[in-house]
Protein backbone atom coordinates (compact mmCIF):
# COMPACT_ATOMS: atom_id res chain seq x y z
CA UNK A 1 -30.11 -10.08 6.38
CA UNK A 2 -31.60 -6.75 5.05
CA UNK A 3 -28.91 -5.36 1.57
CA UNK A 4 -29.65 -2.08 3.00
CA UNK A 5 -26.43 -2.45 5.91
CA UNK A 6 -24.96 -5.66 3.81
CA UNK A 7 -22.40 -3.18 2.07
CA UNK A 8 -19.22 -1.33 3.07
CA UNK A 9 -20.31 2.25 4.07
CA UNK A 10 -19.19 5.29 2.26
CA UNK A 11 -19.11 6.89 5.98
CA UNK A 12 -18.74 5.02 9.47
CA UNK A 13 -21.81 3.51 10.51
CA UNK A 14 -22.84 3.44 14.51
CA UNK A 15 -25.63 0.77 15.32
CA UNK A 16 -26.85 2.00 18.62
CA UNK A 17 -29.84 2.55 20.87
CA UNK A 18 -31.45 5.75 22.66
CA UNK A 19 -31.55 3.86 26.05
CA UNK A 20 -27.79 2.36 25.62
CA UNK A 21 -24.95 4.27 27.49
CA UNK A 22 -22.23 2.50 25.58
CA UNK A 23 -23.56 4.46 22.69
CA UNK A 24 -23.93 7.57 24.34
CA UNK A 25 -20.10 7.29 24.91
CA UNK A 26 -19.16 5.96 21.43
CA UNK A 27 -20.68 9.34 20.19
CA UNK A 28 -19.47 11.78 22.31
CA UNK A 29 -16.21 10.56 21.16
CA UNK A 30 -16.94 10.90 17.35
CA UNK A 31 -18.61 14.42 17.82
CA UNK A 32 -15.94 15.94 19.53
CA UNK A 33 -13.33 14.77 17.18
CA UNK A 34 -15.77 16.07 14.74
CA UNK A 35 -15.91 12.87 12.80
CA UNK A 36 -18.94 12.60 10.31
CA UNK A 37 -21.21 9.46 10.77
CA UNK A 38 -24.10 7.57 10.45
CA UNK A 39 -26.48 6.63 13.07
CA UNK A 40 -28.64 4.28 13.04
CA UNK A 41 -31.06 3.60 16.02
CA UNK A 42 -31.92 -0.53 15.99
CA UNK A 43 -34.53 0.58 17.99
CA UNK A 44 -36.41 2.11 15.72
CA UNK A 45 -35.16 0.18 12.01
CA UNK A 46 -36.34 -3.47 12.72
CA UNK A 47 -34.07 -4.07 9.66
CA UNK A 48 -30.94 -2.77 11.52
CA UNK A 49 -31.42 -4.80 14.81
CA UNK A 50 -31.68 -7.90 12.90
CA UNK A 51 -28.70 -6.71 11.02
CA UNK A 52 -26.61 -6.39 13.97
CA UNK A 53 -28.16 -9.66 15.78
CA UNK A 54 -27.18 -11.58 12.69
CA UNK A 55 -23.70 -9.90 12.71
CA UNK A 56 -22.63 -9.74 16.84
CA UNK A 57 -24.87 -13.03 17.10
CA UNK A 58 -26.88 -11.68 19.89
CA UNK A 59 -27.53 -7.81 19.71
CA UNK A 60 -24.31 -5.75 21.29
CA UNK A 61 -24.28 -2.57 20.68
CA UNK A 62 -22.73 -0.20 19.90
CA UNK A 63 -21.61 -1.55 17.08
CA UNK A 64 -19.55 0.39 14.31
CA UNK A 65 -18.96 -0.16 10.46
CA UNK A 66 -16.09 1.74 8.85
CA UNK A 67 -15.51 2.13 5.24
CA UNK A 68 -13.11 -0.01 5.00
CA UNK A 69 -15.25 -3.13 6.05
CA UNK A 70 -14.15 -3.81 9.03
CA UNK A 71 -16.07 -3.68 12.25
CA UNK A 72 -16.00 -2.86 16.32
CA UNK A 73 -18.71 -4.24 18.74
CA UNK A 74 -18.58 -2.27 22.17
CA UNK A 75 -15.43 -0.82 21.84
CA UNK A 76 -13.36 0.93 24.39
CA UNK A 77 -12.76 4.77 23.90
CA UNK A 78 -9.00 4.16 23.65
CA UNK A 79 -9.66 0.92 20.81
CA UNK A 80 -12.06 3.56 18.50
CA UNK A 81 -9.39 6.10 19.29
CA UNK A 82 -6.80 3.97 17.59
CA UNK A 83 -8.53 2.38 14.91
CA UNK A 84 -9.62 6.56 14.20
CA UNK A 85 -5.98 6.80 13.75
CA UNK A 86 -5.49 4.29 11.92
CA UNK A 87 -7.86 5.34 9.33
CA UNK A 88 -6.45 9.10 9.53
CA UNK A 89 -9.63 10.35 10.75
């Protein structure tokens, strides 16, 4: 597994692809609430999809990293809505 996505983030982390509308969804949500994140497109960072493969044990996207270390694979709008609250974001 790659060190570069092997720490907590300083900032949530989406795993996603172009193509996936699961994603698409995932950051509508974040940009309207205007909450800052990091995308990263396992299409395109070889290190990433192997990353989340090794982490979801197949490749689900999206999946999300928060600061805290914890973690959401294809969550539901209401789920990121809570755990968003949860973190007082």
């Amino acid at each position: 597994m790659s060190e570069k996505y092997g720490k907590f983030p300083e900032q949530i982390t989406v795993f996603s692809a172009s193509w996936c509308p699961d994603c698409k969804r995932v950051k509508k949500l974040l940009d309207e609430k205007q909450i800052l994140y990091l995308l990263v497109d396992i299409g395109k960072d070889n290190d990433a999809f192997l990353f989340v493969e090794k982490l979801t044990r197949r490749v689900k996207i999206p999946t999300i990293i928060f600061p805290d270390g914890t973690q959401m694979v294809e969550p539901s709008n209401a789920e990121l809505v809570a755990k968003l609250e949860k973190l007082s974001l």
